[in-house]
C-alpha atoms as a PDB file:
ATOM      1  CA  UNK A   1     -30.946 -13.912 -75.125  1.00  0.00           C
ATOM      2  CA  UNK A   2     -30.650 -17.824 -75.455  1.00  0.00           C
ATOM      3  CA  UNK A   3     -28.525 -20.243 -73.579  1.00  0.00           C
ATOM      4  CA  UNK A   4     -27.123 -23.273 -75.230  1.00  0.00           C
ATOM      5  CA  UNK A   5     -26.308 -26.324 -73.280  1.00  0.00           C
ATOM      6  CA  UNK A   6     -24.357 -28.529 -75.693  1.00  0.00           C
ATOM      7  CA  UNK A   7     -22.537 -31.886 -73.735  1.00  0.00           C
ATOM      8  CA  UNK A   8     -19.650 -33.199 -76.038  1.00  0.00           C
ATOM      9  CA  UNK A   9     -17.442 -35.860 -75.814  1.00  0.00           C
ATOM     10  CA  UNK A  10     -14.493 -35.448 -73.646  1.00  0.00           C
ATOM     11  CA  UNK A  11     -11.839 -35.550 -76.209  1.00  0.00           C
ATOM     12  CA  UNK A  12     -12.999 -32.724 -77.983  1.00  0.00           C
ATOM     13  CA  UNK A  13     -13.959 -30.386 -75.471  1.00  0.00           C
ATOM     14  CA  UNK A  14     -10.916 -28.568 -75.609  1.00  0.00           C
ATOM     15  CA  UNK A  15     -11.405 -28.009 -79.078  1.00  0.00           C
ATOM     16  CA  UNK A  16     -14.730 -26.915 -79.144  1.00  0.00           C
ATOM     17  CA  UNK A  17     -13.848 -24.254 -76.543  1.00  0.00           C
ATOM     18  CA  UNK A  18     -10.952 -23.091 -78.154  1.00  0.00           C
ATOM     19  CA  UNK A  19     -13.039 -22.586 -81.221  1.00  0.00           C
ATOM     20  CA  UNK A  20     -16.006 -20.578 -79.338  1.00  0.00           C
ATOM     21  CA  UNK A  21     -13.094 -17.917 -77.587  1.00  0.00           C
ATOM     22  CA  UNK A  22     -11.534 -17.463 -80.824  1.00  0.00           C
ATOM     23  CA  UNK A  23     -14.949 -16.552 -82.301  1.00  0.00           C
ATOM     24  CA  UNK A  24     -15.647 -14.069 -79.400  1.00  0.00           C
ATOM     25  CA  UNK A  25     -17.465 -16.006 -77.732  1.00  0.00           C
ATOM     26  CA  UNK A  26     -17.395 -17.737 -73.670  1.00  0.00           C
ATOM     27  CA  UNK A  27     -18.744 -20.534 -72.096  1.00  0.00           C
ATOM     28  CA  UNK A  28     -18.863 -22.067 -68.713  1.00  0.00           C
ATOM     29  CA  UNK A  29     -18.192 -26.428 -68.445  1.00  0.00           C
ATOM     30  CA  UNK A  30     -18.432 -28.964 -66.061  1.00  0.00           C
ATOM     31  CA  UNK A  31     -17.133 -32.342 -66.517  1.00  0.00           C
ATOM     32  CA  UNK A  32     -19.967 -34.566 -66.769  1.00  0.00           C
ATOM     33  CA  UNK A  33     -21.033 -38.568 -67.365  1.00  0.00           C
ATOM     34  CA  UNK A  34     -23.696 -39.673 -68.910  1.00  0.00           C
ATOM     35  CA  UNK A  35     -25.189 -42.035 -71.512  1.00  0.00           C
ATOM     36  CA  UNK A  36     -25.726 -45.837 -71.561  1.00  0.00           C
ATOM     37  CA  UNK A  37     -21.684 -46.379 -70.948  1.00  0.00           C
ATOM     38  CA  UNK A  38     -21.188 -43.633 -68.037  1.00  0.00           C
ATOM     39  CA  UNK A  39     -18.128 -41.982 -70.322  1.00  0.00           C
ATOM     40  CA  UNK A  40     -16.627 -38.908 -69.520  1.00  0.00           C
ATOM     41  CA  UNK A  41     -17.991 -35.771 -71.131  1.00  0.00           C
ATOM     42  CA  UNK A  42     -18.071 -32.132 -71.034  1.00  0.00           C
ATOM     43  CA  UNK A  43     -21.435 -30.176 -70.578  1.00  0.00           C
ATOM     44  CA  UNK A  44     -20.732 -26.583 -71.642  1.00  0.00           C
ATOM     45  CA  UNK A  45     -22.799 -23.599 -71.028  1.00  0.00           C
ATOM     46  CA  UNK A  46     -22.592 -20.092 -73.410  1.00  0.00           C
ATOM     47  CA  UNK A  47     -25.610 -17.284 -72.900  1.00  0.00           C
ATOM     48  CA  UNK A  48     -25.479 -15.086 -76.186  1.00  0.00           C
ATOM     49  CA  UNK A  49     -28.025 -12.930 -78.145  1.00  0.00           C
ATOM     50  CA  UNK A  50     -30.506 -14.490 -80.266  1.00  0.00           C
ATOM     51  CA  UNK A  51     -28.406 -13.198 -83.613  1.00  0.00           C
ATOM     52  CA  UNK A  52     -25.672 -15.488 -82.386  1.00  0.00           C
ATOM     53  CA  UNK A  53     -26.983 -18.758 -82.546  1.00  0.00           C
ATOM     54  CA  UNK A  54     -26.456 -19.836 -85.740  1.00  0.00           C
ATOM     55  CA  UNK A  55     -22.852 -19.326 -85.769  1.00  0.00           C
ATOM     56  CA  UNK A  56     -22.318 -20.422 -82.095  1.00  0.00           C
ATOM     57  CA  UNK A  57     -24.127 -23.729 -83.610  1.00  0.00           C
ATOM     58  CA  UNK A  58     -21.998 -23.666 -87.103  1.00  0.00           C
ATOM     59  CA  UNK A  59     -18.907 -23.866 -84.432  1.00  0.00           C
ATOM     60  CA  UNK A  60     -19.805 -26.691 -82.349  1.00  0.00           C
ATOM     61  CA  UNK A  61     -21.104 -28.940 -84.760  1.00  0.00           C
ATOM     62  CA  UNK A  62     -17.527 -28.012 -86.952  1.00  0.00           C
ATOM     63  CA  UNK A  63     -15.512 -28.519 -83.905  1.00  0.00           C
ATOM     64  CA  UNK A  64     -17.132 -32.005 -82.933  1.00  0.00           C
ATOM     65  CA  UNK A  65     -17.373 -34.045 -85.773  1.00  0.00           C
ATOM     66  CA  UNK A  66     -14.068 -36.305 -87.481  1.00  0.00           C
ATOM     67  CA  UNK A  67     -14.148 -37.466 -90.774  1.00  0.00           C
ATOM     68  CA  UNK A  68     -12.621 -40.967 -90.983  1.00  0.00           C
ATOM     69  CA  UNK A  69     -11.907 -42.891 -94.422  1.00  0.00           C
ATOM     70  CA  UNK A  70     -11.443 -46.673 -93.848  1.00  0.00           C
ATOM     71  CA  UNK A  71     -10.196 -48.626 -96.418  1.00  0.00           C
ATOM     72  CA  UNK A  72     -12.576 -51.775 -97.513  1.00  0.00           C
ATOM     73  CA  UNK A  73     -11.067 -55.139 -99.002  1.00  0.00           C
ATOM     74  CA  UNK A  74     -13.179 -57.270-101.283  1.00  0.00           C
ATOM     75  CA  UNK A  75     -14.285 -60.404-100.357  1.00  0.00           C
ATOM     76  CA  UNK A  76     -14.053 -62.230-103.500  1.00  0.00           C
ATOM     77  CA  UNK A  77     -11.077 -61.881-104.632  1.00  0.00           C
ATOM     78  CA  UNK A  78      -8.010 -60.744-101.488  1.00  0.00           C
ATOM     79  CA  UNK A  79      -5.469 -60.491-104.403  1.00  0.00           C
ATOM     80  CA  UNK A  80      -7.792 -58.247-106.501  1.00  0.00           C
ATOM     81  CA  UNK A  81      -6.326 -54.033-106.683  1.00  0.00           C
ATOM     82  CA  UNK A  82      -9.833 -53.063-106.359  1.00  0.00           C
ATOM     83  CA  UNK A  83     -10.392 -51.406-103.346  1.00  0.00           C
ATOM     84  CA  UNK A  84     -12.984 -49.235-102.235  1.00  0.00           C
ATOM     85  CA  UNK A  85     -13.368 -46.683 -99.547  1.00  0.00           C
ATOM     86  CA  UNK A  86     -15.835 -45.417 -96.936  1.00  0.00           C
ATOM     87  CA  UNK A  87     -15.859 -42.191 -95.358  1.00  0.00           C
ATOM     88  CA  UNK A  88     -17.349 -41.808 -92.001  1.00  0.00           C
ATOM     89  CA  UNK A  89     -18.352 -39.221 -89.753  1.00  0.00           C
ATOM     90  CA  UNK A  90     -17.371 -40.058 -85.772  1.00  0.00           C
ATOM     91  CA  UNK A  91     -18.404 -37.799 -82.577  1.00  0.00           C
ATOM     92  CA  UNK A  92     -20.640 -35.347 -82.142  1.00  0.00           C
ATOM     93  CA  UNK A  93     -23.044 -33.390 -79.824  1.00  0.00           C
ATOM     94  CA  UNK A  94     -25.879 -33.060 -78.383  1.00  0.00           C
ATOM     95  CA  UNK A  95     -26.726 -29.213 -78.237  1.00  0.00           C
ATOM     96  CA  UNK A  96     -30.115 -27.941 -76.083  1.00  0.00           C
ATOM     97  CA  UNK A  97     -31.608 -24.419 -76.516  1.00  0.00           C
ATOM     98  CA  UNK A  98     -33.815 -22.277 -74.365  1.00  0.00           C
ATOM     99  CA  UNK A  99     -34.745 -18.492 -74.439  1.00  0.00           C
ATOM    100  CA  UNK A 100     -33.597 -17.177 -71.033  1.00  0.00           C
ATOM    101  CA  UNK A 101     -35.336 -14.649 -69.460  1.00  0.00           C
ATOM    102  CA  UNK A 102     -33.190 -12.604 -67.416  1.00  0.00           C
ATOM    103  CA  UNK A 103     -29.543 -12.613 -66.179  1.00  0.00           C
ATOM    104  CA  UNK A 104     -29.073 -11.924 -62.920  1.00  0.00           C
ATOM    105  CA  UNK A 105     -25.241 -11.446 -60.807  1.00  0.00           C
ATOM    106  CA  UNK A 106     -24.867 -11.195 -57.280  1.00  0.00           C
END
């Protein structure tokens, strides 16, 4: 068994947890802060077999990243057509793994 701590931004959290149910899969969150500016965040907590890992992973990290494109203006010329684009990636995770050794309910 393995237990996955993974602490996510706030605005996502929702989304990464409806994303783990409709896999199958539970977790257990706290609202958390954290981090050099104290923000809100969500610390979740799933305990699932070893074989489920990857795809517990493949979820979060699809579930907390946004693709932005921002649109760039030269700096030559402002009445020039040319304009390029740059695509971004925004959010994330920060996802912590240890075996776990027994579970235990009282």
């Amino acid at each position: 068994m393995k237990m996955v701590m993974v602490v996510v931004p706030a605005n996502t959290a929702e989304h990464v947890l409806d994303a783990l149910v409709n896999a199958g899969h539970t977790a257990t969150y706290a609202e958390t802060r954290g981090g050099m500016l104290r923000q809100s965040q969500y610390s979740l907590f799933i305990a699932l077999k070893k074989e489920q890992l990857d795809e517990v992973m493949d979820i979060i990290k699809a579930s907390c990243r946004t693709q932005v494109e921002m649109r760039t203006h030269p700096f030559k010329d402002p009445q020039s057509k040319d304009k390029s684009s740059l695509t971004a990636d925004i959010g994330g995770a920060v996802a912590f793994v240890w075996d776990i050794e027994s579970i235990q309910t009282f």
